[in-house]
N, C-alpha and C. Protein backbone atom coordinates (compact mmCIF):
# COMPACT_ATOMS: atom_id res chain seq x y z
N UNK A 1 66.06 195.48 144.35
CA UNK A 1 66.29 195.72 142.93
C UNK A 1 67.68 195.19 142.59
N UNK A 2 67.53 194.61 141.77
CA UNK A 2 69.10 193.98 141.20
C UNK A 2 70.32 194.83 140.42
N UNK A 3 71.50 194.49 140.80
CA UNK A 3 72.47 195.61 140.02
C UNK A 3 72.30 195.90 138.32
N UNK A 4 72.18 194.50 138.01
CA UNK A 4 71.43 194.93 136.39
C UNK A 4 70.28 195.85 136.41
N UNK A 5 68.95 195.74 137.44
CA UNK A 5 67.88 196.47 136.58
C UNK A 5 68.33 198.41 137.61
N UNK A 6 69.32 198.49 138.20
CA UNK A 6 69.88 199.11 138.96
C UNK A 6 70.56 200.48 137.77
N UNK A 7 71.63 199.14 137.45
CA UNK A 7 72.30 200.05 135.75
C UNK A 7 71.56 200.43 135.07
N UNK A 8 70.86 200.47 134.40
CA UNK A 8 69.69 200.28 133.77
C UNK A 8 69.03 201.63 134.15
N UNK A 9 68.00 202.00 135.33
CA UNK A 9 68.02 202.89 135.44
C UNK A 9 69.12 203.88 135.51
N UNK A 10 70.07 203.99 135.73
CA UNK A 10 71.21 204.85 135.78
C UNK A 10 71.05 205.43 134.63
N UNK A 11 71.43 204.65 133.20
CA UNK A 11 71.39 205.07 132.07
C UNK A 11 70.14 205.33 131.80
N UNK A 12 68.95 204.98 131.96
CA UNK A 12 68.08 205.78 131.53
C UNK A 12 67.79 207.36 131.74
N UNK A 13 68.08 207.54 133.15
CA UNK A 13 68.48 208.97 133.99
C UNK A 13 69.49 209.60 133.12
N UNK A 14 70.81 208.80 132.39
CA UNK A 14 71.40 209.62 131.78
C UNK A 14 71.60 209.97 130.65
N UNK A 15 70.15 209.06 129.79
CA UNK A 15 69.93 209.79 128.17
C UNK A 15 68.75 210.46 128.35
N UNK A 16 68.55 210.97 129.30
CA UNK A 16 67.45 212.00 129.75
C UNK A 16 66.04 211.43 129.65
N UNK A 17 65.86 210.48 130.24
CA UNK A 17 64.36 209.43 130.11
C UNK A 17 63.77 210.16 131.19
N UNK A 18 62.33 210.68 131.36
CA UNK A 18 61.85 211.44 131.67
C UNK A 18 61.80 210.57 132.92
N UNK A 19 62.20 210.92 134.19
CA UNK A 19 61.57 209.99 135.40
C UNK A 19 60.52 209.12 135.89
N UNK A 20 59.56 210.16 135.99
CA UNK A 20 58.37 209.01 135.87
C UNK A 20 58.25 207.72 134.95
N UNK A 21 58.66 208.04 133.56
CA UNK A 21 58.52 206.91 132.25
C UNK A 21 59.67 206.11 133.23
N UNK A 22 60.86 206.45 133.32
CA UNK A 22 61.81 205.84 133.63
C UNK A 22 61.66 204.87 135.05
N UNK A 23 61.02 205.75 135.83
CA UNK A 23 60.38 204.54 136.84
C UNK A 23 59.50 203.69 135.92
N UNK A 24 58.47 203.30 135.58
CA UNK A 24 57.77 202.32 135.00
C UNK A 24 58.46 201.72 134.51
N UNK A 25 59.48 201.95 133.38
CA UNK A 25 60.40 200.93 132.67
C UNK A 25 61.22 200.12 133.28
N UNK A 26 61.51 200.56 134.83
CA UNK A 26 62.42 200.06 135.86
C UNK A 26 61.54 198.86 136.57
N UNK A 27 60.20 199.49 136.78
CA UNK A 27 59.04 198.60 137.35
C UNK A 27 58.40 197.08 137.00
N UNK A 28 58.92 197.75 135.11
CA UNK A 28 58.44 196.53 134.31
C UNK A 28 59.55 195.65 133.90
N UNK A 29 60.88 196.01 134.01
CA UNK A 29 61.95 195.08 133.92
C UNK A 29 62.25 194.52 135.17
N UNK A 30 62.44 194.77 136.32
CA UNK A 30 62.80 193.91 137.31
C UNK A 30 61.24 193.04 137.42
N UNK A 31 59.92 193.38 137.04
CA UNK A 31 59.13 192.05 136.81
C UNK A 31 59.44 191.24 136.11
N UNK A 32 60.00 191.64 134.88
CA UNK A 32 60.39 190.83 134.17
C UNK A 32 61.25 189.84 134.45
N UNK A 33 62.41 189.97 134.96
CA UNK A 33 63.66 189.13 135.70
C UNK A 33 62.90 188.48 136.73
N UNK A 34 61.77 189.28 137.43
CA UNK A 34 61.62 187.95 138.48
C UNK A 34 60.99 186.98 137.90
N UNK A 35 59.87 186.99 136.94
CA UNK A 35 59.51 186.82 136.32
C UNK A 35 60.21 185.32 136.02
N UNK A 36 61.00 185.78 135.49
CA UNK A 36 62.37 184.60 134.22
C UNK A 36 62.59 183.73 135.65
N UNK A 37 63.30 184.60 136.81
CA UNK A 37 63.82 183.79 137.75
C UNK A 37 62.66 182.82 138.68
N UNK A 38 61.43 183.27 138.46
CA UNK A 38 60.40 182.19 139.36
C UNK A 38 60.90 181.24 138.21
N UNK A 39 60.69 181.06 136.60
CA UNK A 39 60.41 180.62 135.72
C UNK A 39 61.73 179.71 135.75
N UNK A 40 62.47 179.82 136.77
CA UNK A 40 63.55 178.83 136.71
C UNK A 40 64.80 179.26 135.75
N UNK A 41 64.78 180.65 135.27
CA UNK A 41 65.81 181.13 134.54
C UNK A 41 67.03 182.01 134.99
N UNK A 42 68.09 181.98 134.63
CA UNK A 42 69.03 182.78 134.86
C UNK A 42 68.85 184.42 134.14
N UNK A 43 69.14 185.55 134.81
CA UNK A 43 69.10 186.53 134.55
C UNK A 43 70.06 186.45 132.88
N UNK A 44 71.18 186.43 132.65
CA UNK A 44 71.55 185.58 131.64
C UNK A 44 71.09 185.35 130.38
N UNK A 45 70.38 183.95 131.15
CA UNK A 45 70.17 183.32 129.88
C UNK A 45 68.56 184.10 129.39
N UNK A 46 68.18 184.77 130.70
CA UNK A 46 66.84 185.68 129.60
C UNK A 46 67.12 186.74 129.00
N UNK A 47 68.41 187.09 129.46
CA UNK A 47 68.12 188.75 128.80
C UNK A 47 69.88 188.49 127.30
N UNK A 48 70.15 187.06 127.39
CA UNK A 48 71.00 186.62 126.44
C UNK A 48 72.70 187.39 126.72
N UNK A 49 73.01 187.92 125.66
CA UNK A 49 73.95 188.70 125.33
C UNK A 49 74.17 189.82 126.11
N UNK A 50 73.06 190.87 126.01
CA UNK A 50 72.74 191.76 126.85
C UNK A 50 73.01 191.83 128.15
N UNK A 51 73.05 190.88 128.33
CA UNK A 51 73.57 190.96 130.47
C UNK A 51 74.80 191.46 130.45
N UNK A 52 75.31 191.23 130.01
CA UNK A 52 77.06 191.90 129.89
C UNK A 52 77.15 193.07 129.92
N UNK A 53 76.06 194.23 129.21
CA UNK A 53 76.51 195.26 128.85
C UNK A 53 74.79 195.93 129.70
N UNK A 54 74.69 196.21 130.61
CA UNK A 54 73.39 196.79 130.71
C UNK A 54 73.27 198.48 130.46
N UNK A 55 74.59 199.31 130.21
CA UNK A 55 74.16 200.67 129.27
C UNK A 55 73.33 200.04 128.12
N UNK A 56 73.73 199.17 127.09
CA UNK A 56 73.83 199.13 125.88
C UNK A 56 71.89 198.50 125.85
N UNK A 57 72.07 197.76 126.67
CA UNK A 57 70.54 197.16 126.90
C UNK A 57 69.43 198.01 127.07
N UNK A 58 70.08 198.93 128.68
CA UNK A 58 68.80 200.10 128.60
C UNK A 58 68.81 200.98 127.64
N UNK A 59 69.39 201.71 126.78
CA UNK A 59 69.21 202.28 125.28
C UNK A 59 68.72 201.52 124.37
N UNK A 60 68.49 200.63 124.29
CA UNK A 60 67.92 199.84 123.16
C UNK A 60 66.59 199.37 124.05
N UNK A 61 66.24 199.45 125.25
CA UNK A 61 65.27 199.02 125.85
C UNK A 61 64.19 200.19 125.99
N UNK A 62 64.20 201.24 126.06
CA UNK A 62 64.38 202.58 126.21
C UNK A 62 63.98 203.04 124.45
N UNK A 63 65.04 202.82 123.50
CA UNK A 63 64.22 202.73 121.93
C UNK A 63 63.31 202.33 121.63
N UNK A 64 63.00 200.38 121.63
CA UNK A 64 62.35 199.81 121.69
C UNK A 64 60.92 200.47 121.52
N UNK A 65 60.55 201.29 123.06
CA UNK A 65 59.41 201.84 123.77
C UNK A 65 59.29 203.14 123.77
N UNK A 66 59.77 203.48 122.34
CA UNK A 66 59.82 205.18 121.46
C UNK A 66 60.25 205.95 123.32
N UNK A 67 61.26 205.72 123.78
CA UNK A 67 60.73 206.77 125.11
C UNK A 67 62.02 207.69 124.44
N UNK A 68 63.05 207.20 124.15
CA UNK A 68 64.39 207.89 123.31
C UNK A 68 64.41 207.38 121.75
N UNK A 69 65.12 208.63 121.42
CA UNK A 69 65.37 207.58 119.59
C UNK A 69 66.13 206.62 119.92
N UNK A 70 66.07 206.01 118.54
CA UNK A 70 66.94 204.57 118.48
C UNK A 70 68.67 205.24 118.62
N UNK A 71 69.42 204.35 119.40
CA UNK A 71 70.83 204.72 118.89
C UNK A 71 71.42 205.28 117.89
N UNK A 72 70.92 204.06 116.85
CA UNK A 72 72.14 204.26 115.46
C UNK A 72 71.33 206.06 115.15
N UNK A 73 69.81 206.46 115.43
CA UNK A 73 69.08 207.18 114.49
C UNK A 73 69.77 208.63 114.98
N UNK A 74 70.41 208.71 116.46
CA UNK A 74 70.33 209.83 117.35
C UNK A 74 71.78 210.66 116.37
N UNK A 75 72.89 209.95 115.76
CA UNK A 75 74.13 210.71 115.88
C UNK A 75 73.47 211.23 113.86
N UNK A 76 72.52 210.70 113.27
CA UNK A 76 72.24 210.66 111.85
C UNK A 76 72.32 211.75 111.30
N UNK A 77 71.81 213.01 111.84
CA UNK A 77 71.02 214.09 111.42
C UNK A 77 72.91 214.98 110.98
N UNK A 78 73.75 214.82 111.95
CA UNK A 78 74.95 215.22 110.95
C UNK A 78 75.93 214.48 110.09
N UNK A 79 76.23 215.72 108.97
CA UNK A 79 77.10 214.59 108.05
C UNK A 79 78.65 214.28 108.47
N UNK A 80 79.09 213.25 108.57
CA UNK A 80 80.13 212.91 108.87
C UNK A 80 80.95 214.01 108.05
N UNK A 81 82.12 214.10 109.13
CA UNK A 81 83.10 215.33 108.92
C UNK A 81 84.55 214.51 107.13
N UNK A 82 84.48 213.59 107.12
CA UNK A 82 84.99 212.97 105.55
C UNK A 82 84.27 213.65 104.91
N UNK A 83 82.74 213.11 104.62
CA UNK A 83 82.06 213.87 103.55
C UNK A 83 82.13 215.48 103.39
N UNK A 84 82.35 216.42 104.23
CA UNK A 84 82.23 217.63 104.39
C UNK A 84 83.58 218.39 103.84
N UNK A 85 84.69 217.38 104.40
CA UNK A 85 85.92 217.36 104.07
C UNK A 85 86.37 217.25 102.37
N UNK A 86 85.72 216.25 102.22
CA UNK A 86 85.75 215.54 100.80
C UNK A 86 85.30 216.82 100.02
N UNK A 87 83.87 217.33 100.08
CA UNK A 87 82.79 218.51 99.58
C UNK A 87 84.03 219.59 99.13
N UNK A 88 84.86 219.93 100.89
CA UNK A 88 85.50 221.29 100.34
C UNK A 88 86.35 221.13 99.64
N UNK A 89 87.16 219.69 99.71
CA UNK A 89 88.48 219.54 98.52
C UNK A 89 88.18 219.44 97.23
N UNK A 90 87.09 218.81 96.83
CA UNK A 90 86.60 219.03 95.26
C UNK A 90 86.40 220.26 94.99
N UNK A 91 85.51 221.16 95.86
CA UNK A 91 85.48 222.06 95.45
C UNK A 91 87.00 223.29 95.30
N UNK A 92 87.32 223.63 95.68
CA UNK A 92 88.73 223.61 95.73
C UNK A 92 89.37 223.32 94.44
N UNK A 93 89.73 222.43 94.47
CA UNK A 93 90.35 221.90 93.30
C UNK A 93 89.65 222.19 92.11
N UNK A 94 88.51 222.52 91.98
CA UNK A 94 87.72 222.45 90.78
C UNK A 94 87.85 224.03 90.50
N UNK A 95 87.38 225.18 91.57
CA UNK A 95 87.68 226.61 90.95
C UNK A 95 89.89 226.67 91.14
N UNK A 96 90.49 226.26 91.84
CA UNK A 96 91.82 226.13 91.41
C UNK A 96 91.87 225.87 89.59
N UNK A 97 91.71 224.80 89.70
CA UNK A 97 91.59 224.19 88.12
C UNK A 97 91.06 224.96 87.23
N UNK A 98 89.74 225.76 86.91
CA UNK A 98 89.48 226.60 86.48
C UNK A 98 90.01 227.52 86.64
N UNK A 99 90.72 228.39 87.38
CA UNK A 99 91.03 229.63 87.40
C UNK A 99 92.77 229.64 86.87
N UNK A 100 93.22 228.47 87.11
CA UNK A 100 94.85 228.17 86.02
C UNK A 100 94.08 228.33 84.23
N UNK A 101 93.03 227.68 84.30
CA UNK A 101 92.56 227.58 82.59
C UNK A 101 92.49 229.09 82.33
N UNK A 102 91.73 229.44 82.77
CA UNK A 102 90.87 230.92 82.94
C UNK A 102 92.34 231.91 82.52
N UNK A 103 93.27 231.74 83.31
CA UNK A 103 94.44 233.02 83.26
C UNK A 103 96.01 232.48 82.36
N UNK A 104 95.19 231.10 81.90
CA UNK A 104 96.89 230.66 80.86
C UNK A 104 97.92 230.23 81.55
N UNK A 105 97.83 230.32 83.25
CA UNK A 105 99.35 230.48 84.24
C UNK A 105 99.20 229.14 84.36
N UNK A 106 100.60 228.74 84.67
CA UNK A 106 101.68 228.90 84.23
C UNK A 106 102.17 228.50 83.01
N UNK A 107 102.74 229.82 82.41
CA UNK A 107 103.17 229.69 81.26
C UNK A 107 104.33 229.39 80.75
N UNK A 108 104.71 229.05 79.69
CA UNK A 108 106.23 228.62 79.46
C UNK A 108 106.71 229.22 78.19
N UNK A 109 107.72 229.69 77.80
CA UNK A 109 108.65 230.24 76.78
C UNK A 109 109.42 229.37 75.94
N UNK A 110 109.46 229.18 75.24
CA UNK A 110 110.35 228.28 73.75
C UNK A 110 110.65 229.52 73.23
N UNK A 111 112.37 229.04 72.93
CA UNK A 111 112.90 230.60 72.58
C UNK A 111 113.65 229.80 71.24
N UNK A 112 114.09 229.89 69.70
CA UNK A 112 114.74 229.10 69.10
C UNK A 112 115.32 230.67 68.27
N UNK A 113 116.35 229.65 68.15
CA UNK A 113 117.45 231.07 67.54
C UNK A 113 118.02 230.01 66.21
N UNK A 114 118.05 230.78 65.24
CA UNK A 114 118.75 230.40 63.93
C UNK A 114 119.74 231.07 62.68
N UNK A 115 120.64 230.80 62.77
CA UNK A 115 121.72 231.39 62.06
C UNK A 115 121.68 231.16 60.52
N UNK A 116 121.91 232.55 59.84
CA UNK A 116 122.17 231.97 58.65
C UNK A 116 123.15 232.37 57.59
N UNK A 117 124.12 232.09 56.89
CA UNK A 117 125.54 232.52 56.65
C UNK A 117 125.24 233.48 55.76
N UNK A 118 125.38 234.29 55.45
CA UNK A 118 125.18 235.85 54.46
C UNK A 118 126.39 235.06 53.51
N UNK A 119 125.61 235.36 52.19
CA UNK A 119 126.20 235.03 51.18
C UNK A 119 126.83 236.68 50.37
N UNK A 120 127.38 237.31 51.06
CA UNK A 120 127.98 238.66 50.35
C UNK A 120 129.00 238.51 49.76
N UNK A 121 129.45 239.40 48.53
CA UNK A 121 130.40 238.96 47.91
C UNK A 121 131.77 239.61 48.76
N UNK A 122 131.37 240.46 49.22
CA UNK A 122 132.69 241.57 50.06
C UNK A 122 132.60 240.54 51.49
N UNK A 123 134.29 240.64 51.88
CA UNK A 123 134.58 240.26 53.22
C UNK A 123 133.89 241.26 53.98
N UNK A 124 133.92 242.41 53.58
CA UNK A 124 133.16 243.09 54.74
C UNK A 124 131.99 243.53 55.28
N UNK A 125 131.45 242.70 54.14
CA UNK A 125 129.85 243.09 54.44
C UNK A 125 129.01 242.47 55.53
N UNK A 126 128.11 242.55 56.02
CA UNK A 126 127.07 242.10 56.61
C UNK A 126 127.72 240.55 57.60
N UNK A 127 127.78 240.48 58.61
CA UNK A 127 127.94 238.81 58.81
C UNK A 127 126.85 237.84 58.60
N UNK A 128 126.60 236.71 59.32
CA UNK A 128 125.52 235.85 59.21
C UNK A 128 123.98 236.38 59.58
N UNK A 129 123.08 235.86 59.08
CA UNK A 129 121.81 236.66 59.35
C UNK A 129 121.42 235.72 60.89
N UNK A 130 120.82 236.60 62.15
CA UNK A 130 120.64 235.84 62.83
C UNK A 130 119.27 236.09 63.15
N UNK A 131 117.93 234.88 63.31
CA UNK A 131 116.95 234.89 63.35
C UNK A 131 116.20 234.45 64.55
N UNK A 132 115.44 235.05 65.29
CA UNK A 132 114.83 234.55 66.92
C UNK A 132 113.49 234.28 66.84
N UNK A 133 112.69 233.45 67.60
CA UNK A 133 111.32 233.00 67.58
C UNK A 133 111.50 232.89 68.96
N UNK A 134 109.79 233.38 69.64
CA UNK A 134 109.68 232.97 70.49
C UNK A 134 108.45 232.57 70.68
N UNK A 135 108.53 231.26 71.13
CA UNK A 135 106.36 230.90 71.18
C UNK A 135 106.21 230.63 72.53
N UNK A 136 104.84 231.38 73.06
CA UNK A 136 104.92 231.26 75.01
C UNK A 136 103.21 229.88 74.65
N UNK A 137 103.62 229.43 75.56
CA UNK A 137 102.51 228.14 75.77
C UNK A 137 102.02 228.14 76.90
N UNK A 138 100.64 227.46 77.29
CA UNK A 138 100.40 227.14 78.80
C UNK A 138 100.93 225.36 78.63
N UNK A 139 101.81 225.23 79.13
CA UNK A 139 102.35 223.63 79.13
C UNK A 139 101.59 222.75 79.99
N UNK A 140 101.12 223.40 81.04
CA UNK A 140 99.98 222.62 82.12
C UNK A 140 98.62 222.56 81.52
N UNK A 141 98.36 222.85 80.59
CA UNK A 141 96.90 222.93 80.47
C UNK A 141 96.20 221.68 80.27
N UNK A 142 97.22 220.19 79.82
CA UNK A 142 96.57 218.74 79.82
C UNK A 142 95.98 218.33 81.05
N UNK A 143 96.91 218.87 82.14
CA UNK A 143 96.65 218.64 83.57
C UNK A 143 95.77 219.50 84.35
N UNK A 144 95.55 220.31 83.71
CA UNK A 144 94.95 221.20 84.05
C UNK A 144 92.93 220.78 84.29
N UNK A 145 93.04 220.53 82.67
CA UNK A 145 91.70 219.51 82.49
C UNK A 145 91.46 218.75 82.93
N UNK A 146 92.21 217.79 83.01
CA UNK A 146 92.29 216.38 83.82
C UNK A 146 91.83 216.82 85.04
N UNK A 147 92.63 217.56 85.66
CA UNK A 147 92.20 218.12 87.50
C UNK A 147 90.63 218.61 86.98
N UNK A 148 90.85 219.64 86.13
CA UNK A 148 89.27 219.89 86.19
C UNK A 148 88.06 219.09 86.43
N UNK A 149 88.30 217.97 85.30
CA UNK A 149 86.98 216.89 85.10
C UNK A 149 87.27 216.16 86.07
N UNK A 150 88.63 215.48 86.90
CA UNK A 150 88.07 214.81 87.96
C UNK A 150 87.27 215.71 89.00
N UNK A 151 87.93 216.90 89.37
CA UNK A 151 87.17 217.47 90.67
C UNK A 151 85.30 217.92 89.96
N UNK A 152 85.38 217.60 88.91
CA UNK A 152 83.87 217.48 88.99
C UNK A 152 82.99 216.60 88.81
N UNK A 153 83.98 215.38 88.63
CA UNK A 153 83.08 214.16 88.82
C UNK A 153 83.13 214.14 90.65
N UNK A 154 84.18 214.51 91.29
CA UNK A 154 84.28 214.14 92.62
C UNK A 154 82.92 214.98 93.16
N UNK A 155 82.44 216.03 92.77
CA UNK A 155 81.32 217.01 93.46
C UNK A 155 80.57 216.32 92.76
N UNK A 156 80.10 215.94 91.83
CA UNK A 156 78.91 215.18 91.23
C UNK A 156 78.91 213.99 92.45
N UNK A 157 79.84 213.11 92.37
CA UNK A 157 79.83 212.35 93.64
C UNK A 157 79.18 212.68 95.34
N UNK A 158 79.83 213.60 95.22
CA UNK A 158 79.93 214.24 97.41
C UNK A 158 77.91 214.87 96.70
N UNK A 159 77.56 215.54 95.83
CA UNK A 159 76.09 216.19 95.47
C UNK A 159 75.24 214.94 96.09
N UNK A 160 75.85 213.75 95.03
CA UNK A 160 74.96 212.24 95.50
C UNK A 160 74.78 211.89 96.63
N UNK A 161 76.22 211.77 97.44
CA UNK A 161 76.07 211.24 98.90
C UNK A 161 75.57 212.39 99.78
N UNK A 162 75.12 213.80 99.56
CA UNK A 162 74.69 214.44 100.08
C UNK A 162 73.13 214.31 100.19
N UNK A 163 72.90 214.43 98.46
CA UNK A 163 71.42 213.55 98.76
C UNK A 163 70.90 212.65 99.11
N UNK A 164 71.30 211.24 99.02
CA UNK A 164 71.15 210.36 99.48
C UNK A 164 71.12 210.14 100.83
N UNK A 165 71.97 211.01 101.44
CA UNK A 165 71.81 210.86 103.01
C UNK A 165 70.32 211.37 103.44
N UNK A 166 70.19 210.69 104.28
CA UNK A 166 68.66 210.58 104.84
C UNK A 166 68.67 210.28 106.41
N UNK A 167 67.30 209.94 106.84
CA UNK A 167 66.83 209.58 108.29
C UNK A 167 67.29 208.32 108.28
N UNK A 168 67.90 207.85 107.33
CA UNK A 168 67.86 206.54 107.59
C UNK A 168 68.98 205.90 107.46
N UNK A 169 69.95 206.95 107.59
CA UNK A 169 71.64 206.60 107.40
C UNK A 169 72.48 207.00 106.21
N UNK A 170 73.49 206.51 106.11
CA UNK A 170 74.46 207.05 105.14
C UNK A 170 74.23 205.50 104.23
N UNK A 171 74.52 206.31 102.60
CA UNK A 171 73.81 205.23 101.85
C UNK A 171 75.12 204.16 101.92
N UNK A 172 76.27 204.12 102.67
CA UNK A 172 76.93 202.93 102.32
C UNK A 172 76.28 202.56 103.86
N UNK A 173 75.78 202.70 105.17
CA UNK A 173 75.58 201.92 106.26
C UNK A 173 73.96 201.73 105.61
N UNK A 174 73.60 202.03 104.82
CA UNK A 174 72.13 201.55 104.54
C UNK A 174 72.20 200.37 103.48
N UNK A 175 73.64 200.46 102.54
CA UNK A 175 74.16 199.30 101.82
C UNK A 175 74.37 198.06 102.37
N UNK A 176 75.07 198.23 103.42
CA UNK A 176 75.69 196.67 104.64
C UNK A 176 74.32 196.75 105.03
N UNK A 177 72.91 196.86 105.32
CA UNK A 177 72.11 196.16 105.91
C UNK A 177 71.42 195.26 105.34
């Protein structure tokens, strides 16, 4: 048996290919190579690219022949830890944002003071009249909104890529194909 169809089984043994299957697949690839090699071929040039890497071959050889899932299909079923990441910071930000609207905080004080000269006829009367205003504002509240409506376009977003994710990848690796 040759060190390629050698590797080969190795990795099949170690994405858990049931033995028996895994003998036959071993049975039917080193026919194959002899195969190529009566046929006047280099191990090589039949199995191309692949000779270089024989993990990468027997997993895809191994897919191929439903005995394991496909590679790309095996890591699918969870969502990448960005998206999850992404999920909790919108959310976040969005009851933050609401709950500054919700309570007015932080608030700010404008205090204006105004004097006004008493017109009495006696030196001793009354001095200037002095007059105070005070108006309290939420001064954040432009930003406030702003944070709001983005963090809910951002969850309208992360909702999409949540749905969209499928058996069949994440919709930007299903985009590049």
């Amino acid at each position: 048996m040759s060190e390629f169809v050698q590797q080969c089984r190795q990795e099949w043994s170690r994405l858990g290919v049931p033995d028996p299957i895994a003998e036959e697949i071993t049975i039917e690839l080193a026919a194959d190579l002899r195969d190529a090699e009566a046929a006047g071929m280099w191990t090589e040039e039949y199995l191309g690219a692949s000779a270089a890497d024989p993990r990468a071959f027997a997993a895809s050889w191994a897919a191929e022949r439903d005995v394991i899932p496909a590679p790309a299909a095996r890591g699918r079923d969870r969502k990448p830890l960005v998206l999850i990441a992404f999920t909790a910071a919108a959310a976040l930000t969005l009851v933050v944002a609401a709950v500054l609207l919700i309570t007015g905080e932080p608030r700010i004080g404008v205090a204006t003071t105004t004097k006004r000269p008493s017109f009495s006829p006696t030196l001793a009367g009354p001095g200037p009249s002095v007059t105070r205003h005070v108006a309290g504002a939420n001064a954040s509240a432009p930003v406030e909104w702003i944070l709001l409506a983005g963090a809910a376009i951002a969850l309208g977003f992360a909702a999409w890529l949540w749905r969209t994710w499928n058996r069949s990848g994440s919709p930007i690796q299903r985009a590049a194909v």
